[in-house]
C-alpha atoms as a PDB file:
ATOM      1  CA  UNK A   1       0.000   0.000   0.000  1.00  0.00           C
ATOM      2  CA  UNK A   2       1.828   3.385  -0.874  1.00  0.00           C
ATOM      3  CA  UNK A   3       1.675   6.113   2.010  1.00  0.00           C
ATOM      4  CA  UNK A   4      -0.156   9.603   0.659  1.00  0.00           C
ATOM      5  CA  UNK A   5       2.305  12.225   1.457  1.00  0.00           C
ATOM      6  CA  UNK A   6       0.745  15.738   2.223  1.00  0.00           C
ATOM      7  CA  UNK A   7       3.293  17.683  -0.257  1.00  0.00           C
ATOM      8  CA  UNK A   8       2.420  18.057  -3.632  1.00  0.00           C
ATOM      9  CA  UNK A   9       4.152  15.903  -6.443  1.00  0.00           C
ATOM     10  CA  UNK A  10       5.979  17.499  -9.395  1.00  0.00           C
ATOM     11  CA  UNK A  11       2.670  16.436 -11.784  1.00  0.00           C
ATOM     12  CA  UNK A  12       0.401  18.245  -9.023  1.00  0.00           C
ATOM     13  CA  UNK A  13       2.550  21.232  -9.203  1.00  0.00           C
ATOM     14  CA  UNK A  14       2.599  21.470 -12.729  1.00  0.00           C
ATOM     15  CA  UNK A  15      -0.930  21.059 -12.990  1.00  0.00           C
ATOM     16  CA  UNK A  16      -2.041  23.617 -10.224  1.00  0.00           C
ATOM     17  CA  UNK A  17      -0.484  25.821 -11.793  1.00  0.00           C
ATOM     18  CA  UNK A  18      -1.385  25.568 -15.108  1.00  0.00           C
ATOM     19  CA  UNK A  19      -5.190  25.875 -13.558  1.00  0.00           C
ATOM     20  CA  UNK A  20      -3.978  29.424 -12.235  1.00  0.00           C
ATOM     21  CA  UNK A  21      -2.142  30.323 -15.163  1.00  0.00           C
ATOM     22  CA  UNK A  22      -6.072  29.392 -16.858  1.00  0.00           C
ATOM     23  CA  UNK A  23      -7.681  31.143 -14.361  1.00  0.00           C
ATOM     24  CA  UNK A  24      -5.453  34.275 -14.707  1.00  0.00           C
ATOM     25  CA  UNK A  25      -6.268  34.101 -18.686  1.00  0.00           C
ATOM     26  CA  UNK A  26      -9.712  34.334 -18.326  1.00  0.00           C
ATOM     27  CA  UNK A  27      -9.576  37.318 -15.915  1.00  0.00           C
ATOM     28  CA  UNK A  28      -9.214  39.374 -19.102  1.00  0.00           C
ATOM     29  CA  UNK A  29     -11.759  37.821 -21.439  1.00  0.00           C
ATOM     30  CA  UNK A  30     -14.203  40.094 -19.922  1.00  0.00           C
ATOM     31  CA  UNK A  31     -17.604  42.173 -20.757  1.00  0.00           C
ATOM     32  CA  UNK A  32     -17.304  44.746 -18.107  1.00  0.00           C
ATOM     33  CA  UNK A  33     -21.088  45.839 -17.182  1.00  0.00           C
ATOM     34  CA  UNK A  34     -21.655  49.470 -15.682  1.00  0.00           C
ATOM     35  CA  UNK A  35     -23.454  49.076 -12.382  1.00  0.00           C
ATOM     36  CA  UNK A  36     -23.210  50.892  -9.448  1.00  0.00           C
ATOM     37  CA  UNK A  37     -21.729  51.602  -7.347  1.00  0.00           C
ATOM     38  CA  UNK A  38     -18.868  49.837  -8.667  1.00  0.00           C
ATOM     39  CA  UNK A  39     -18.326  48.205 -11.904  1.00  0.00           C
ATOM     40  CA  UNK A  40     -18.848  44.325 -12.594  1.00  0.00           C
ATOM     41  CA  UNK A  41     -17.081  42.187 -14.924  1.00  0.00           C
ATOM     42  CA  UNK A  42     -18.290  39.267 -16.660  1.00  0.00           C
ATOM     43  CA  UNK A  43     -15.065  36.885 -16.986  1.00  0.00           C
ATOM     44  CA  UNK A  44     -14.182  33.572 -17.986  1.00  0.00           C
ATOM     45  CA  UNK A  45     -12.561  32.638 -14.640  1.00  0.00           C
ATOM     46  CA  UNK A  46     -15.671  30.931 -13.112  1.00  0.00           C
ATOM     47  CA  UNK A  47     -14.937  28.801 -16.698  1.00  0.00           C
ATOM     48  CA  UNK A  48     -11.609  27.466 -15.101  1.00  0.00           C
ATOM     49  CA  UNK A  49     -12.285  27.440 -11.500  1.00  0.00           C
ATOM     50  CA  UNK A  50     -15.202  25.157 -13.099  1.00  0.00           C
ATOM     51  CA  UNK A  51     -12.696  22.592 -14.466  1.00  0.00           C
ATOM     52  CA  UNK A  52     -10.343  22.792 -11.824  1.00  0.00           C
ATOM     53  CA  UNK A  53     -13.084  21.980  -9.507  1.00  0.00           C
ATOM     54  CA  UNK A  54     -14.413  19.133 -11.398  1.00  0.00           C
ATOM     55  CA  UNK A  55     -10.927  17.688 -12.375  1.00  0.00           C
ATOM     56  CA  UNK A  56      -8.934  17.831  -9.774  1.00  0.00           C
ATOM     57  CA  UNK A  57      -8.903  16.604  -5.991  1.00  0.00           C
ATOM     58  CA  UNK A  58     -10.320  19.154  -3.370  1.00  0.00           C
ATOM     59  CA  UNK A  59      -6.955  20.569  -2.035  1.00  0.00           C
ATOM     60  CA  UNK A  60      -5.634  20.988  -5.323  1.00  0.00           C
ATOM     61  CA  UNK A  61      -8.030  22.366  -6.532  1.00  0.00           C
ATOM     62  CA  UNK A  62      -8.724  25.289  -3.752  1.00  0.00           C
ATOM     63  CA  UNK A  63      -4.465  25.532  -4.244  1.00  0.00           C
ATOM     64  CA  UNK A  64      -4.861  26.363  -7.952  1.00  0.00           C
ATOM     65  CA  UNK A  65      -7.207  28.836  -7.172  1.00  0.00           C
ATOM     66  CA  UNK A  66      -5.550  30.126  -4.051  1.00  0.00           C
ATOM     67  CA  UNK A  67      -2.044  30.584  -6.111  1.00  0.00           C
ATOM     68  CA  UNK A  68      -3.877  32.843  -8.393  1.00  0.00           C
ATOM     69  CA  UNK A  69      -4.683  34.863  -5.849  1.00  0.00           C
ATOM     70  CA  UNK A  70      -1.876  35.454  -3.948  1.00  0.00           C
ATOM     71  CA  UNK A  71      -0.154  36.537  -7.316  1.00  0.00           C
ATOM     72  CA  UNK A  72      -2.874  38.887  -8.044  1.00  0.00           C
ATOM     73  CA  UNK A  73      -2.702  40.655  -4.025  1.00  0.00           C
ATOM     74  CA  UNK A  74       1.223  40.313  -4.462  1.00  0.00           C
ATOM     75  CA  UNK A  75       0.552  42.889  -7.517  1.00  0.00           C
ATOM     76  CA  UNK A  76       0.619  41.233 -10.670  1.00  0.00           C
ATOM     77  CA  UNK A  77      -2.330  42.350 -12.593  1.00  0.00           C
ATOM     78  CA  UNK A  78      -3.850  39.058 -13.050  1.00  0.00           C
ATOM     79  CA  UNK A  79      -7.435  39.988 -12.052  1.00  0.00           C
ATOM     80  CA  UNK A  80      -9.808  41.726 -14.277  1.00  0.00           C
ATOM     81  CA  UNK A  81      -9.185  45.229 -12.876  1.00  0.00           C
ATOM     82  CA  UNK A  82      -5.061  44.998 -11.658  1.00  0.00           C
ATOM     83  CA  UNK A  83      -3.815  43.530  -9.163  1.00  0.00           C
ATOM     84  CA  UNK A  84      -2.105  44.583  -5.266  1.00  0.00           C
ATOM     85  CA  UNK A  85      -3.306  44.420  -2.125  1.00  0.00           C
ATOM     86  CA  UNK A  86      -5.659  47.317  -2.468  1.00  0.00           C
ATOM     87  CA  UNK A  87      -7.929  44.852  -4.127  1.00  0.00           C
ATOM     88  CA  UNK A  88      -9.539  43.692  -1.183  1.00  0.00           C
ATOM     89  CA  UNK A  89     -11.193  46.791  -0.716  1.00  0.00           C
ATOM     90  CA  UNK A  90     -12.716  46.280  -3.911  1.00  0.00           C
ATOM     91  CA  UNK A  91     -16.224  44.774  -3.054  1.00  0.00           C
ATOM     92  CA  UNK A  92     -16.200  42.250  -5.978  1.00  0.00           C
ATOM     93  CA  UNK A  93     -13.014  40.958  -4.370  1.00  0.00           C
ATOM     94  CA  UNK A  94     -15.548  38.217  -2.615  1.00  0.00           C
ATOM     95  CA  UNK A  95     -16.440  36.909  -6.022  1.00  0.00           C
ATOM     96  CA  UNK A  96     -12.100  35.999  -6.090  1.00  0.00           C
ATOM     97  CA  UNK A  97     -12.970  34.323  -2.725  1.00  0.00           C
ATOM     98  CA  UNK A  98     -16.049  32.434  -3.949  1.00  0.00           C
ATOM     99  CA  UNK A  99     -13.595  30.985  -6.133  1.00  0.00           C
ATOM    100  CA  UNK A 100     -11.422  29.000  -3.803  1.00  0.00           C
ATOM    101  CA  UNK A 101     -14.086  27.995  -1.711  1.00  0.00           C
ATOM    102  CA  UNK A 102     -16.087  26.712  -4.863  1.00  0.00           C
ATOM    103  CA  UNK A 103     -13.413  24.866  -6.266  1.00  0.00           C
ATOM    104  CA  UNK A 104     -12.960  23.208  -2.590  1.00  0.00           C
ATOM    105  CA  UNK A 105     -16.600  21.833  -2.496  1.00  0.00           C
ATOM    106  CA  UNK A 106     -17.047  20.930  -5.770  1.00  0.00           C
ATOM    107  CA  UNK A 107     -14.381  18.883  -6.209  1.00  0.00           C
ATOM    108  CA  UNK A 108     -15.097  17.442  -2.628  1.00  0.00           C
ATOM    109  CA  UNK A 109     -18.437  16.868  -3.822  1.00  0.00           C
ATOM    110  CA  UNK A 110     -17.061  15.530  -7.342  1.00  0.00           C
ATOM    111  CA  UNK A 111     -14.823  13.098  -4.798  1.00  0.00           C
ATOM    112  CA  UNK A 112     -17.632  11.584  -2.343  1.00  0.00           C
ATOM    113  CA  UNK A 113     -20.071  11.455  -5.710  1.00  0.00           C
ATOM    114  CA  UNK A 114     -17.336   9.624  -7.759  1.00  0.00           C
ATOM    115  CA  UNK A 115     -19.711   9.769 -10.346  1.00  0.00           C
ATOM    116  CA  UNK A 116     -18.936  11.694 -14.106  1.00  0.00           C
ATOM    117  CA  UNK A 117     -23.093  11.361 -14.790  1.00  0.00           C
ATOM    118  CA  UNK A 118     -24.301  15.029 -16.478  1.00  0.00           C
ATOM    119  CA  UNK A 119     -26.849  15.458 -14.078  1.00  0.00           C
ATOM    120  CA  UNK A 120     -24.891  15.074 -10.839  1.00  0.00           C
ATOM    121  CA  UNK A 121     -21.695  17.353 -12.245  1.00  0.00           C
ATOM    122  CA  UNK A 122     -24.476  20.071 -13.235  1.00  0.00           C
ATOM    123  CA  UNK A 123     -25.361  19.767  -9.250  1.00  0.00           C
ATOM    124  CA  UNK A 124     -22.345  19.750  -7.898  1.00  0.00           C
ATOM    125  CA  UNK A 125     -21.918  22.867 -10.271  1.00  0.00           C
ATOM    126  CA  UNK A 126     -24.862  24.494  -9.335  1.00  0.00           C
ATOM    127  CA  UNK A 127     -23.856  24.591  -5.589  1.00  0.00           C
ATOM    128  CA  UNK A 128     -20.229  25.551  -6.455  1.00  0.00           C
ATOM    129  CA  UNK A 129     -22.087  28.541  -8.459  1.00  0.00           C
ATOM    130  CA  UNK A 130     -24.271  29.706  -5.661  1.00  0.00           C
ATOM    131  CA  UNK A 131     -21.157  28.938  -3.082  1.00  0.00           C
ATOM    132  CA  UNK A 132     -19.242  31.602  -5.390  1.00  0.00           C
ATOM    133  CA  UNK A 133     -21.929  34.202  -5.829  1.00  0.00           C
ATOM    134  CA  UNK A 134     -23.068  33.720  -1.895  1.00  0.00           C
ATOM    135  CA  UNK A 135     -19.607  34.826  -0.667  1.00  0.00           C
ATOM    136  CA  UNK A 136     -19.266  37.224  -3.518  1.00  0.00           C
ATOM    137  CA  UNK A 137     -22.405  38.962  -3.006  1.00  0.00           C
ATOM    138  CA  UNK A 138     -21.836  38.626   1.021  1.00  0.00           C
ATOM    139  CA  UNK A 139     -18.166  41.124   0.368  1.00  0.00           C
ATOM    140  CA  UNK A 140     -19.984  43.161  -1.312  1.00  0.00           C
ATOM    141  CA  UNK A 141     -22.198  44.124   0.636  1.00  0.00           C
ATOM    142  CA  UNK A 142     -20.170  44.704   3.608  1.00  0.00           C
ATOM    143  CA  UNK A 143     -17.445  46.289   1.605  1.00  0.00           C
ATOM    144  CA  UNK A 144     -20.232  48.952   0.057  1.00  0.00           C
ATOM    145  CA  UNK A 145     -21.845  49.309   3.491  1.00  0.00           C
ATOM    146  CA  UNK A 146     -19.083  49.615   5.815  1.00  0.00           C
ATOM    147  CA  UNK A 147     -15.934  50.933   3.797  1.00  0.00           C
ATOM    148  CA  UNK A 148     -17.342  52.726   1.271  1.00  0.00           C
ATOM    149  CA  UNK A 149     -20.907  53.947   3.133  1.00  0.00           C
ATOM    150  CA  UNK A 150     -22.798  53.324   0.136  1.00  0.00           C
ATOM    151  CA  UNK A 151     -26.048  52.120   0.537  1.00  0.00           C
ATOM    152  CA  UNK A 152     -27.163  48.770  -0.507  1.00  0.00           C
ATOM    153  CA  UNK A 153     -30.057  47.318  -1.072  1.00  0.00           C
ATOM    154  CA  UNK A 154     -31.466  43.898  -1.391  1.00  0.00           C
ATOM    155  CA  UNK A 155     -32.775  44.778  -4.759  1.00  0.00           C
ATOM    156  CA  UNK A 156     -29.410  46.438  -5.943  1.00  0.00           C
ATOM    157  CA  UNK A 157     -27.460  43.158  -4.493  1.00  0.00           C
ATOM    158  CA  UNK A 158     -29.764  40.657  -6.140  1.00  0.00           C
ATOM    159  CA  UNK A 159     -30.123  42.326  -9.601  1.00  0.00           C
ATOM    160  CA  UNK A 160     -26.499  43.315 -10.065  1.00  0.00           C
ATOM    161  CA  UNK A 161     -24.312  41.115  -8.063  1.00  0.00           C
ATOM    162  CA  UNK A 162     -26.752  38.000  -9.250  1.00  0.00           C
ATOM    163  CA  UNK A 163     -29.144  38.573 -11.810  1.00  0.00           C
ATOM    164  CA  UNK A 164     -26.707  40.046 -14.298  1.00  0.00           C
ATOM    165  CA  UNK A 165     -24.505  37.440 -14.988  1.00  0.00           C
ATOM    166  CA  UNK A 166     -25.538  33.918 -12.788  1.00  0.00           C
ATOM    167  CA  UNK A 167     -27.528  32.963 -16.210  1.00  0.00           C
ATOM    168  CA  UNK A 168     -24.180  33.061 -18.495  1.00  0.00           C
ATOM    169  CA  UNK A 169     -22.421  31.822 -15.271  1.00  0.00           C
ATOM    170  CA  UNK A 170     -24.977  28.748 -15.751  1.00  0.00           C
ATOM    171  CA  UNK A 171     -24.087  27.734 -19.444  1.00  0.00           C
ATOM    172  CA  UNK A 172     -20.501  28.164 -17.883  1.00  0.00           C
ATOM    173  CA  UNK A 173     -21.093  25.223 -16.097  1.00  0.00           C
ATOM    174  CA  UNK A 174     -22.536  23.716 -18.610  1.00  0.00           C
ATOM    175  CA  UNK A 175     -19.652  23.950 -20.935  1.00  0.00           C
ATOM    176  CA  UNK A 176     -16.943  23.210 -18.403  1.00  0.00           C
ATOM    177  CA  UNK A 177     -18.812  19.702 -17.648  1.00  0.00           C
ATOM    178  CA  UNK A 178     -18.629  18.761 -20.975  1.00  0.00           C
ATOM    179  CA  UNK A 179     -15.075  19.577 -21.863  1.00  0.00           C
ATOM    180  CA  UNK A 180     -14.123  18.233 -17.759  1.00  0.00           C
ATOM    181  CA  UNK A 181     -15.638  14.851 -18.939  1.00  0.00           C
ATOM    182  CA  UNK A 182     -13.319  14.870 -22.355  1.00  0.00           C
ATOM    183  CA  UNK A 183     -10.532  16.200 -20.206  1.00  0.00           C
ATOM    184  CA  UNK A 184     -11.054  13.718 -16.916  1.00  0.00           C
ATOM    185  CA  UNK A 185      -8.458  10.886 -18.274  1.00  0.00           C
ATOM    186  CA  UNK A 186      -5.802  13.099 -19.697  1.00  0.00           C
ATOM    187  CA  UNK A 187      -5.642  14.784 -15.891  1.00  0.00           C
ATOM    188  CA  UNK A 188      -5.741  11.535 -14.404  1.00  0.00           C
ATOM    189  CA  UNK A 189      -3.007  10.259 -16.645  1.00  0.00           C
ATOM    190  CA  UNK A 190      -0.817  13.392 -15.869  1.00  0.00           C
ATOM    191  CA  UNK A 191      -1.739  13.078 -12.088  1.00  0.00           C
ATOM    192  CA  UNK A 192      -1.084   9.087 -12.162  1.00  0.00           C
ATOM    193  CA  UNK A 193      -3.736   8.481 -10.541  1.00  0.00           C
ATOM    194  CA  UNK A 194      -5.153   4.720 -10.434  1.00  0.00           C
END
């Protein structure tokens, strides 16, 4: 029986940080929509987060994510307005959160399923989605409220921190559960996994 070590491998390096590298990419395929009080950008990050969710184990998978953003805070403008520390005043700096956490529990989900059926993965997508846009929306409102004294309300938070964007966000997941099943051996090949 071989003993799981709790460092990384060289093929669980390599891909983590390819995911990030992804991740980073699609910070700047963006439609950037003018609400107020602050700007919100339509990226395809949540399309990467997605697959490294799906495809790889849960602490990977949260790592991937949670390089990207400790390159982005360190100041390499790798999210979809810059980069720096200063970006966690930004109040859609929760949707960057939402990420890591969403990647966690889907891919723990994807784990304790060990299924690849459509239907489940568009579950376990679904709750990664609303795990995302919960924490995201959650920042938000806190940052608006208490840092910036701008007044938020319910309405404002559910049509432009939800409504906006959660139905492309949806044929995201979609998409990324079709290519995830097309990609699954390839990453399990890389990752040697039995």
């Amino acid at each position: 029986m071989k003993k799981k070590t709790t460092f990384l491998s060289i093929q669980e390096l390599t891909i983590g940080g390819l995911f990030s590298a992804l991740i980073a990419a699609g910070a700047f395929l963006k439609i950037t929509l003018p609400t107020e009080p602050v700007p919100m950008h339509f990226t395809l990050q949540w399309f990467f987060v997605l697959l490294a969710g799906l495809l790889l184990e849960k602490r990977l998978a949260m790592a991937s994510v949670g390089v990207y953003l400790l390159v982005g805070l360190a100041g390499v403008p790798v999210f979809a307005s810059g980069g720096g520390l200063s970006y966690l005043l930004r109040p859609t700096f929760g949707y960057l959160i939402g990420f890591a956490v969403a990647a966690y529990v889907m891919a723990w989900l994807r784990e304790w399923s060990g299924t690849w059926k459509f239907i489940k993965l568009l579950f376990i997508s679904v709750v990664g989605l609303l795990v995302y846009y919960g924490i995201g929306m959650f920042y938000y409102f806190l940052i608006c409220r208490f840092l910036l004294f701008q007044e938020v309300t319910w309405k404002i938070l559910l049509f432009h921190c939800f409504l906006l964007t959660v139905e492309a966000d949806f044929l995201l997941c979609v998409a990324a559960i079709t290519v995830a099943v097309k990609l699954r051996g390839i990453v399990k090949s890389i990752l040697l996994v039995p």
